[in-house]
PDB file of N, CA and C in Angstrom:
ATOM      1  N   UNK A   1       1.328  11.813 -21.816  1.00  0.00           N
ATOM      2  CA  UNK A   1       1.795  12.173 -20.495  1.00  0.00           C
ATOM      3  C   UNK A   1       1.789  10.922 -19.616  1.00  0.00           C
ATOM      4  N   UNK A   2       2.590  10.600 -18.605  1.00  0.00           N
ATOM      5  CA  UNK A   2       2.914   9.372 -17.797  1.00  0.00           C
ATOM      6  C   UNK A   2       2.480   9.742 -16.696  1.00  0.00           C
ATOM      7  N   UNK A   3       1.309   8.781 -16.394  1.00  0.00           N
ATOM      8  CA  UNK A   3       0.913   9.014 -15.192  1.00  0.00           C
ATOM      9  C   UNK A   3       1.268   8.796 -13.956  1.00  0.00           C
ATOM     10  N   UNK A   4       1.195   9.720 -12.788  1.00  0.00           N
ATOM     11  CA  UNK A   4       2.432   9.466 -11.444  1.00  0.00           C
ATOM     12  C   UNK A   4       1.212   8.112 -10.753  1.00  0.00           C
ATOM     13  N   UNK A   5       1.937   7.306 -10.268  1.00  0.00           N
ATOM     14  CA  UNK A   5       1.817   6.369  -9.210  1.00  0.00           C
ATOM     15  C   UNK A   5       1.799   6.637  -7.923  1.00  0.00           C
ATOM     16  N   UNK A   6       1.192   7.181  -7.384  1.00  0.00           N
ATOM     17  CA  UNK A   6       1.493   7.422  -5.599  1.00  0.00           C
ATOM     18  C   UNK A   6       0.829   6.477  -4.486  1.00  0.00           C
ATOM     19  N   UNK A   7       1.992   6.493  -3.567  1.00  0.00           N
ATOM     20  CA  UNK A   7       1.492   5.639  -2.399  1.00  0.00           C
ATOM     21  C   UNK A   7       0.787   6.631  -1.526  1.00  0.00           C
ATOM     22  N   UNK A   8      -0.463   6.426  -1.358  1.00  0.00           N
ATOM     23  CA  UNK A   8      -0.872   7.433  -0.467  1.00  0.00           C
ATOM     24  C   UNK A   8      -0.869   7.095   0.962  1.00  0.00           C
ATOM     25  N   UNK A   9      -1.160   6.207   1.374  1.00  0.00           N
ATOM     26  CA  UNK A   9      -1.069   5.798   2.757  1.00  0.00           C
ATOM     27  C   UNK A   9      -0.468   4.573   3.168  1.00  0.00           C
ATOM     28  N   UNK A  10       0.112   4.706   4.054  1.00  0.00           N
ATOM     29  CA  UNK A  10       0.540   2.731   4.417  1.00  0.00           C
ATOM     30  C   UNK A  10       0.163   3.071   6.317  1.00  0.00           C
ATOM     31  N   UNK A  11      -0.576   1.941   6.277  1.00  0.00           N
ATOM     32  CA  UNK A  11      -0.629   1.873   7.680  1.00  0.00           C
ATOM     33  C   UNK A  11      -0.071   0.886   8.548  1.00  0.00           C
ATOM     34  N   UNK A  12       0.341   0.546   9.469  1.00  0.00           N
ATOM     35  CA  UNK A  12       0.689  -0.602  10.158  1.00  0.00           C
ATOM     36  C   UNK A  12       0.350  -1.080  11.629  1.00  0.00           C
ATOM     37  N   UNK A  13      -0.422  -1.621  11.081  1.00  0.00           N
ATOM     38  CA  UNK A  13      -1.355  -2.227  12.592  1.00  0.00           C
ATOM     39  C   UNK A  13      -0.597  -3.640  13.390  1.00  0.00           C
ATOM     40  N   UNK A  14      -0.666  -3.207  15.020  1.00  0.00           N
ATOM     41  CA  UNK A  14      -0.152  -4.165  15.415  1.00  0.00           C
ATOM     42  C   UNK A  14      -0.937  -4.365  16.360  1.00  0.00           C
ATOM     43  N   UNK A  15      -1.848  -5.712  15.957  1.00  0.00           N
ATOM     44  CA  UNK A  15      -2.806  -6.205  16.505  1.00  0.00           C
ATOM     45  C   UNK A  15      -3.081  -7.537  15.909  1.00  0.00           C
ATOM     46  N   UNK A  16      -3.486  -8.189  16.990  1.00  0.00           N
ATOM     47  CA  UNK A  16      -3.368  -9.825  16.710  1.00  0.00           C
ATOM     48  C   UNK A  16      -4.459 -10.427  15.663  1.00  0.00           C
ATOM     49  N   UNK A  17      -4.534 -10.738  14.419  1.00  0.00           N
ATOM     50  CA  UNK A  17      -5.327 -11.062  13.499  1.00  0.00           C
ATOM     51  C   UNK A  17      -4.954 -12.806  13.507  1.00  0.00           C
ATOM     52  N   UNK A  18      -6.036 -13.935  12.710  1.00  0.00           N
ATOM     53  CA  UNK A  18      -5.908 -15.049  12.726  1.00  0.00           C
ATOM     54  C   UNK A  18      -5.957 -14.815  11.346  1.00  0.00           C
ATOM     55  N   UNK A  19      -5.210 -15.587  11.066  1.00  0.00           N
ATOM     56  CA  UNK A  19      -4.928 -16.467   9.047  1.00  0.00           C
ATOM     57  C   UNK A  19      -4.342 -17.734   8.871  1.00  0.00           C
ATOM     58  N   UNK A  20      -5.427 -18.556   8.741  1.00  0.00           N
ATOM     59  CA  UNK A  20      -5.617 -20.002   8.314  1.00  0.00           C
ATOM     60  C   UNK A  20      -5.226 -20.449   9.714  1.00  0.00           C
ATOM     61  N   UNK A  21      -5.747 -19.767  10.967  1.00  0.00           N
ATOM     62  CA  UNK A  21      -5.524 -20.395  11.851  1.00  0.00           C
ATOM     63  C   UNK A  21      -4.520 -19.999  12.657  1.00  0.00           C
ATOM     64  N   UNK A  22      -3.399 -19.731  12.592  1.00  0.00           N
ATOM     65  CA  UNK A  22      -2.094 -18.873  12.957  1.00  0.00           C
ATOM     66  C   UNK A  22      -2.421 -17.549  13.251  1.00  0.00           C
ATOM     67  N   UNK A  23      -1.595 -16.999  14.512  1.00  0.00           N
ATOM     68  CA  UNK A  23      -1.762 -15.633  14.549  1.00  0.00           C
ATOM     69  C   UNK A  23      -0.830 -14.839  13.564  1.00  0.00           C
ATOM     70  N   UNK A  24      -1.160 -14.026  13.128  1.00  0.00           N
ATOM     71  CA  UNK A  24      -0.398 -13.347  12.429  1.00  0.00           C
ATOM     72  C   UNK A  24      -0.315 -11.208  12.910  1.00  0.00           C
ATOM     73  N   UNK A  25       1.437 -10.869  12.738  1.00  0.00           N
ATOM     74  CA  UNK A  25       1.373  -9.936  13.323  1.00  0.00           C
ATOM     75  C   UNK A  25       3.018  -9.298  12.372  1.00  0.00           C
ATOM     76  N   UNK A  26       2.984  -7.989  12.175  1.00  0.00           N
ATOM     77  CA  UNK A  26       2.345  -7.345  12.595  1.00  0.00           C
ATOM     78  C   UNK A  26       0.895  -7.367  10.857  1.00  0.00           C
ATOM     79  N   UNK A  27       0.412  -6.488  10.489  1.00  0.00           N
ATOM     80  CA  UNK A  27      -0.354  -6.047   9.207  1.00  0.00           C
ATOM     81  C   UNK A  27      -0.151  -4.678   8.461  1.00  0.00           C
ATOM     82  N   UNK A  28      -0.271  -4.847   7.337  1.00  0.00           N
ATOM     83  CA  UNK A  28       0.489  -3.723   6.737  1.00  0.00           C
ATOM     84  C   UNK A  28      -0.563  -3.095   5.548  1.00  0.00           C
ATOM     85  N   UNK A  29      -0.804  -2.439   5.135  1.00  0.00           N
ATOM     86  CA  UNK A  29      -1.885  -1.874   4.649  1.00  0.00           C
ATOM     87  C   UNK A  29      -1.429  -0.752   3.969  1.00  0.00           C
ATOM     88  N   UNK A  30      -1.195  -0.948   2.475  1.00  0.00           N
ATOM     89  CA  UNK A  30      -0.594   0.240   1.663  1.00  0.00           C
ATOM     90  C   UNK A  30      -1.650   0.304   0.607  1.00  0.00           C
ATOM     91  N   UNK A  31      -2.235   2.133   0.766  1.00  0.00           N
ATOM     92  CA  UNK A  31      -3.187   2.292  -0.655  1.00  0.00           C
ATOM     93  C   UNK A  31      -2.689   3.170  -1.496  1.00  0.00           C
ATOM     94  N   UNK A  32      -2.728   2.289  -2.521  1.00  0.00           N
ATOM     95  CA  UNK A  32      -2.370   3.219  -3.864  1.00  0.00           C
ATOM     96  C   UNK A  32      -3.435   3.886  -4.994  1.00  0.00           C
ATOM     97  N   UNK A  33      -2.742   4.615  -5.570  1.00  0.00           N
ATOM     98  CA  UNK A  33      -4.139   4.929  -6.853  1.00  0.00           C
ATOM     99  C   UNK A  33      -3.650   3.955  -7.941  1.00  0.00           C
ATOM    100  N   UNK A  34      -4.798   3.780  -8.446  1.00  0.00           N
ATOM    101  CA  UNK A  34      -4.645   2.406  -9.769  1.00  0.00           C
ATOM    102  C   UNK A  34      -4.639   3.209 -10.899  1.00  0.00           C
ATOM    103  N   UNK A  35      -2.818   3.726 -11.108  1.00  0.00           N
ATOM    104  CA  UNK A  35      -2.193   4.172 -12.186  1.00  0.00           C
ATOM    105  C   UNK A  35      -1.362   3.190 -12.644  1.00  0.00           C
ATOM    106  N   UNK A  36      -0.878   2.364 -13.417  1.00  0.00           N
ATOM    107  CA  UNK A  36       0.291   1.850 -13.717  1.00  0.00           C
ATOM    108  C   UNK A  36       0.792   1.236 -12.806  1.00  0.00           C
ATOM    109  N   UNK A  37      -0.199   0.559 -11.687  1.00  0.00           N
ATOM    110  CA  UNK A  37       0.758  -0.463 -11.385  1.00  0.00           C
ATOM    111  C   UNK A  37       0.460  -2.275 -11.884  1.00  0.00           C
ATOM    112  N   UNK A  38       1.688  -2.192 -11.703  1.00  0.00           N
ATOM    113  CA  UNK A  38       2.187  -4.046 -12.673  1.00  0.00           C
ATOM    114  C   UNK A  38       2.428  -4.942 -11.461  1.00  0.00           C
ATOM    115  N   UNK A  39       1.731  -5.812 -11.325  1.00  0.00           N
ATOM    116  CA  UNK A  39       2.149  -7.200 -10.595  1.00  0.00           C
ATOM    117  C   UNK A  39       3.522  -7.059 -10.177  1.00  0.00           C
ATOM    118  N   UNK A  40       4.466  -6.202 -11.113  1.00  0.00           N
ATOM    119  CA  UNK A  40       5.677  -6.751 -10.534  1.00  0.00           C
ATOM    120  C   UNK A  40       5.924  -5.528  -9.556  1.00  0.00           C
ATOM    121  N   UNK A  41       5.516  -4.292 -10.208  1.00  0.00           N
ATOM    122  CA  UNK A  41       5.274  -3.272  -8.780  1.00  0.00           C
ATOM    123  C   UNK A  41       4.857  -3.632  -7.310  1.00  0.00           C
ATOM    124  N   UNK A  42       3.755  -4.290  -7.490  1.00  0.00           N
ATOM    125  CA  UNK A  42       3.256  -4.711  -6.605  1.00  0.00           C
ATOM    126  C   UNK A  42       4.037  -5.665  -5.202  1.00  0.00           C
ATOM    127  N   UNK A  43       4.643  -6.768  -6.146  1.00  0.00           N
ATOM    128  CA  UNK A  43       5.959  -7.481  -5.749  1.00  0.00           C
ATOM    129  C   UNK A  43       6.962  -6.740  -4.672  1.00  0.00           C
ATOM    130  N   UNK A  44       7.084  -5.522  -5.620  1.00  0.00           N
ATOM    131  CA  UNK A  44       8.177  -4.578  -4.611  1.00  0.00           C
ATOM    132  C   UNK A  44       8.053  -4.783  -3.592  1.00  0.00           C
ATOM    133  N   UNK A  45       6.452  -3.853  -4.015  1.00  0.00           N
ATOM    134  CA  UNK A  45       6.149  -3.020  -2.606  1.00  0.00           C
ATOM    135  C   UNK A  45       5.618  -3.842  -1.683  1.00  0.00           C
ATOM    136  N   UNK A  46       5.165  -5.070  -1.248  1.00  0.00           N
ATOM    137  CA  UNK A  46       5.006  -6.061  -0.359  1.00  0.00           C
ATOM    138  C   UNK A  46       6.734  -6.454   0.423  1.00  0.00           C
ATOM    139  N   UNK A  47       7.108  -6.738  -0.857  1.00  0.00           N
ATOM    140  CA  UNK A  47       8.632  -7.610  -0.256  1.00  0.00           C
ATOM    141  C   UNK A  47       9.374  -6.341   0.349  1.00  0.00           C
ATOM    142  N   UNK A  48       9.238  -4.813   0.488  1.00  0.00           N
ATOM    143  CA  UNK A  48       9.833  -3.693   0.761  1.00  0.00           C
ATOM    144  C   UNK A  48       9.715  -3.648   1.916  1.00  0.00           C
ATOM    145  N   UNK A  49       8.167  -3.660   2.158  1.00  0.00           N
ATOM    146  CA  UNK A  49       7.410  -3.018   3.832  1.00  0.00           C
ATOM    147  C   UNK A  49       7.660  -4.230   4.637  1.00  0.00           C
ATOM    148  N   UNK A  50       8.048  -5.843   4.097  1.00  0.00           N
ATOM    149  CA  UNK A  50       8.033  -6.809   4.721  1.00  0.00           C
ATOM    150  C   UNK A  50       9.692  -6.507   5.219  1.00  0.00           C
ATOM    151  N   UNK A  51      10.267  -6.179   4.513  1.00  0.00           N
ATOM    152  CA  UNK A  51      11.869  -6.385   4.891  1.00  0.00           C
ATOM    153  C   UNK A  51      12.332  -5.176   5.506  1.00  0.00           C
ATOM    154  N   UNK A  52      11.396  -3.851   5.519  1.00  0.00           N
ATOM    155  CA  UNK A  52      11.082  -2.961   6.746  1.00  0.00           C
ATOM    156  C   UNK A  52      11.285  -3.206   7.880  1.00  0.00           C
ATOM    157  N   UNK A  53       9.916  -3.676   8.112  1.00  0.00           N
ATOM    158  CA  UNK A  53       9.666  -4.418   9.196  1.00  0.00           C
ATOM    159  C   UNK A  53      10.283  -5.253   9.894  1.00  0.00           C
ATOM    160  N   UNK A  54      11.298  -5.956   9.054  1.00  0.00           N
ATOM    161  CA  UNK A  54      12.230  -6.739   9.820  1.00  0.00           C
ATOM    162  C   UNK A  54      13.217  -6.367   9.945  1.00  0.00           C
ATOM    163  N   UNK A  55      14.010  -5.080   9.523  1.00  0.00           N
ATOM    164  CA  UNK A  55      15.292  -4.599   9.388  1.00  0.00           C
ATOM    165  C   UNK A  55      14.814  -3.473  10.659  1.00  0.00           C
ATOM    166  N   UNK A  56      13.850  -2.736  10.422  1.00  0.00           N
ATOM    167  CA  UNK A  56      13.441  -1.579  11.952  1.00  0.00           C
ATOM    168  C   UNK A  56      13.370  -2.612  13.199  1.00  0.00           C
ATOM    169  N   UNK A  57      12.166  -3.056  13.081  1.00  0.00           N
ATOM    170  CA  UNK A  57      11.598  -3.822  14.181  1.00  0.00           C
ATOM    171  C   UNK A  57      11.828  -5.317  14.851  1.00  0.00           C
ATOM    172  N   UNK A  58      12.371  -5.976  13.663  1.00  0.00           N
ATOM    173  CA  UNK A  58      12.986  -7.472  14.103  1.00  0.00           C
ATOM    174  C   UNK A  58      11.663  -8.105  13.863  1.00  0.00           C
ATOM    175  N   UNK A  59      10.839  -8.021  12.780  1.00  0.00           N
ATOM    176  CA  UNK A  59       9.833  -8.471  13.152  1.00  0.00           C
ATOM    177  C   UNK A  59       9.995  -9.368  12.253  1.00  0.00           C
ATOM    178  N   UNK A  60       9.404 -10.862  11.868  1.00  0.00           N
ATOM    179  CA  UNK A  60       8.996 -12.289  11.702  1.00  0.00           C
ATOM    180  C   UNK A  60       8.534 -11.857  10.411  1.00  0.00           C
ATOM    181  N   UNK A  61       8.970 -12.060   9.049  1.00  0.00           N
ATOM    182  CA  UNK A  61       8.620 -11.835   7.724  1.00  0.00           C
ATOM    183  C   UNK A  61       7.524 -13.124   7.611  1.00  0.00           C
ATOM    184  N   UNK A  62       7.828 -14.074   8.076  1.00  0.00           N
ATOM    185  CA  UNK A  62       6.641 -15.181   8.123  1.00  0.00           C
ATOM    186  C   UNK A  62       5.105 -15.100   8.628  1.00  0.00           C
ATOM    187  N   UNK A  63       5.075 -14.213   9.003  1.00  0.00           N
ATOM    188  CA  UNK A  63       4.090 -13.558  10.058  1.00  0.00           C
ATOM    189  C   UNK A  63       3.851 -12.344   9.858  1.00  0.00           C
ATOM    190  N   UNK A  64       4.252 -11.350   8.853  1.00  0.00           N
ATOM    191  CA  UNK A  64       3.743 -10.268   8.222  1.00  0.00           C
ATOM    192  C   UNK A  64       2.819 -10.246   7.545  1.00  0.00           C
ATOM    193  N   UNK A  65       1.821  -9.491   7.262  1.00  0.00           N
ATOM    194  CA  UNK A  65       0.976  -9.360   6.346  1.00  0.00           C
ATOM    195  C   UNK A  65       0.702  -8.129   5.798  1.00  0.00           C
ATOM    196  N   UNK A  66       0.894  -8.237   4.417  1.00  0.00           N
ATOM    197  CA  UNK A  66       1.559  -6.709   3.616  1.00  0.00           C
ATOM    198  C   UNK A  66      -0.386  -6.603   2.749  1.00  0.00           C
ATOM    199  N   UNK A  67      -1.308  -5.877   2.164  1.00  0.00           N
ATOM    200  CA  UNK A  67      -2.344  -5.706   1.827  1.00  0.00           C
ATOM    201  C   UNK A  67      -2.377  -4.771   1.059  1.00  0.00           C
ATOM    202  N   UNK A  68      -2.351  -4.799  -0.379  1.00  0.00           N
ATOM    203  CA  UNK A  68      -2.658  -3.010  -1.454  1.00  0.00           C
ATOM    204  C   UNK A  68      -3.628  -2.991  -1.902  1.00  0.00           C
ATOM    205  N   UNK A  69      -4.052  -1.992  -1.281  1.00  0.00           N
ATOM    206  CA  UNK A  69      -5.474  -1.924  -1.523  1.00  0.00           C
ATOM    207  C   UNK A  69      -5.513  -0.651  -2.454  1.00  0.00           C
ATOM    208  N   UNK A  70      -6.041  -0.649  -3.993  1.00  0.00           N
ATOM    209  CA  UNK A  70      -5.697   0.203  -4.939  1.00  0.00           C
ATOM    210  C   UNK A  70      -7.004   1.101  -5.538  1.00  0.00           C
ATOM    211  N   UNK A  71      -7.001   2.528  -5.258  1.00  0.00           N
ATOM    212  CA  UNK A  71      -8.269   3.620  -4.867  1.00  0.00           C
ATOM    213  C   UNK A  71      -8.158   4.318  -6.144  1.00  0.00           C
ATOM    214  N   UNK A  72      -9.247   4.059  -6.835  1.00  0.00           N
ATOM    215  CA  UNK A  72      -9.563   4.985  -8.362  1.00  0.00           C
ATOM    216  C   UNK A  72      -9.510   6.366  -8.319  1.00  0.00           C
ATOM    217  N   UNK A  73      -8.786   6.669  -9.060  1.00  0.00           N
ATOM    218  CA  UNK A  73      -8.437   7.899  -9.066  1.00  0.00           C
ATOM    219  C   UNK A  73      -9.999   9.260  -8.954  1.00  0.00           C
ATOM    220  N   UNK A  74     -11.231   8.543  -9.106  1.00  0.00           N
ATOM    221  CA  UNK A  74     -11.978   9.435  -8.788  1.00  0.00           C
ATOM    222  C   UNK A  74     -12.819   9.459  -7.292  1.00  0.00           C
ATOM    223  N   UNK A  75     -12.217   8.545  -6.288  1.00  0.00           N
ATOM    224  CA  UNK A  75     -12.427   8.275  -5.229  1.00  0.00           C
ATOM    225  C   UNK A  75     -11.310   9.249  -4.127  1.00  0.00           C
ATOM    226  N   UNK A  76     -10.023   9.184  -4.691  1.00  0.00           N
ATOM    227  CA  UNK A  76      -9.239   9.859  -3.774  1.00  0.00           C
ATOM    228  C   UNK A  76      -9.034  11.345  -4.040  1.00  0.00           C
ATOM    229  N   UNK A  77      -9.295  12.313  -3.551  1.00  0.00           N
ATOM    230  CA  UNK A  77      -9.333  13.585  -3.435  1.00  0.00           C
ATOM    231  C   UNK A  77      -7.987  14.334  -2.555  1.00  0.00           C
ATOM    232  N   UNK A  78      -7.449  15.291  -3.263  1.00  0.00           N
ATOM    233  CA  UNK A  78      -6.754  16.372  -2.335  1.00  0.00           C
ATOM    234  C   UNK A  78      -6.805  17.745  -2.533  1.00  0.00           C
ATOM    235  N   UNK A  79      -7.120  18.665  -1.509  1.00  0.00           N
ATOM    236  CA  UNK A  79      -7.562  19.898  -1.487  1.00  0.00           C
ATOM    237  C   UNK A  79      -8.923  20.298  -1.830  1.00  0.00           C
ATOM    238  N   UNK A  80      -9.483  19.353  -2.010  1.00  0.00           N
ATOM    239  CA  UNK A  80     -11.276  20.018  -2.586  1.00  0.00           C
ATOM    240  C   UNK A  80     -10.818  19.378  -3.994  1.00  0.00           C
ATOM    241  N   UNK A  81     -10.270  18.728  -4.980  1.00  0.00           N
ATOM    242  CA  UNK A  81     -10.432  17.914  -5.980  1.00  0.00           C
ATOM    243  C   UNK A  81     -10.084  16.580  -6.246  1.00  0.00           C
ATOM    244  N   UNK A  82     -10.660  16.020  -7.196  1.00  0.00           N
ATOM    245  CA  UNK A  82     -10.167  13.935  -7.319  1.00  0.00           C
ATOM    246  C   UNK A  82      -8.918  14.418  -7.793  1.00  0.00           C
ATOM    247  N   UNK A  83      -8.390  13.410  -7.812  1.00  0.00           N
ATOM    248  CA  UNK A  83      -7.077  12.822  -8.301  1.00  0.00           C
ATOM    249  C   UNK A  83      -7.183  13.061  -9.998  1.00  0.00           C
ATOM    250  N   UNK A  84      -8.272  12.557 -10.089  1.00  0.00           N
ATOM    251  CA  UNK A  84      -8.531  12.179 -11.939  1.00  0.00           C
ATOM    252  C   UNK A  84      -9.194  13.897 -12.198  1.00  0.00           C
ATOM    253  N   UNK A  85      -9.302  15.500 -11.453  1.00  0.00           N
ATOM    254  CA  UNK A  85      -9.045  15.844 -12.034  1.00  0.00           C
ATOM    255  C   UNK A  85      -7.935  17.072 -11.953  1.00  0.00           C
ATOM    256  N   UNK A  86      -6.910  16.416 -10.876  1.00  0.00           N
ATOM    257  CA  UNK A  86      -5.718  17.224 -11.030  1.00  0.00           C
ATOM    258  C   UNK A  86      -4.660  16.451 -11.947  1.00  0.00           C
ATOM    259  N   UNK A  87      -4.787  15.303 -12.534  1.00  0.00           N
ATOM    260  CA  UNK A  87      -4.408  14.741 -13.710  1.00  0.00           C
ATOM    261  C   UNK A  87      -4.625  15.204 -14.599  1.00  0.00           C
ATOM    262  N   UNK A  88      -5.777  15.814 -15.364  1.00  0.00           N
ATOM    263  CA  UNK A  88      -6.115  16.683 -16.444  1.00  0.00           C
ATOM    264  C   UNK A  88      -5.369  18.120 -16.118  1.00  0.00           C
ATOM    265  N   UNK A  89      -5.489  18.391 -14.987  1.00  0.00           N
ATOM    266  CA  UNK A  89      -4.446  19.625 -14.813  1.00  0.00           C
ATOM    267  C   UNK A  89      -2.892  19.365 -15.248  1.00  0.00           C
ATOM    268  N   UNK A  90      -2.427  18.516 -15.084  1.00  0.00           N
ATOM    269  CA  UNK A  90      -0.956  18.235 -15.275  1.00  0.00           C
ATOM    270  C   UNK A  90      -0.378  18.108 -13.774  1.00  0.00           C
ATOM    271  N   UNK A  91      -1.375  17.722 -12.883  1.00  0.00           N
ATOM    272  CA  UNK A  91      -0.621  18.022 -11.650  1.00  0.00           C
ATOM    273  C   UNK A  91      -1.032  17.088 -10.413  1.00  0.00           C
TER     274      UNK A  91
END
């Protein structure tokens, strides 16, 4: 069985953070469950929310900061069960 990949949350904070000195704005914060994803997934989904951001908002791809932060499937819960065991359900 192939396990689903879901983005569960993306947040986007717009608030002034420093990196290497530079302000950087806006921040982007997408958590996934660590099913199958590949570096090159990963790739996407940074270069996606970055070119979002600049196609909605006009915002500075140089100055984005995209973050996946990836949540074990026995950490993230929905409805009263983990993830890892509505996977054994088929669901």
């Amino acid at each position: 069985m192939r396990k689903k990949t879901l983005v569960r949350s993306v947040r986007i904070h717009y608030v002034i953070k420093k990196w290497r000195g530079a302000i950087i704005m806006p921040y982007v914060n997408i958590r996934i469950t660590n099913e199958n994803v590949t570096p090159e997934k990963k790739a996407l989904l940074i270069k996606g929310a970055t070119q979002l951001l600049v196609d909605v908002l006009g915002k500075n791809p140089n100055t984005t900061v995209v973050v996946i932060d990836e949540v074990n499937t026995d950490n993230w819960g929905i409805g009263g069960e983990t993830i890892t065991a509505r996977r054994k359900d088929g669901r």
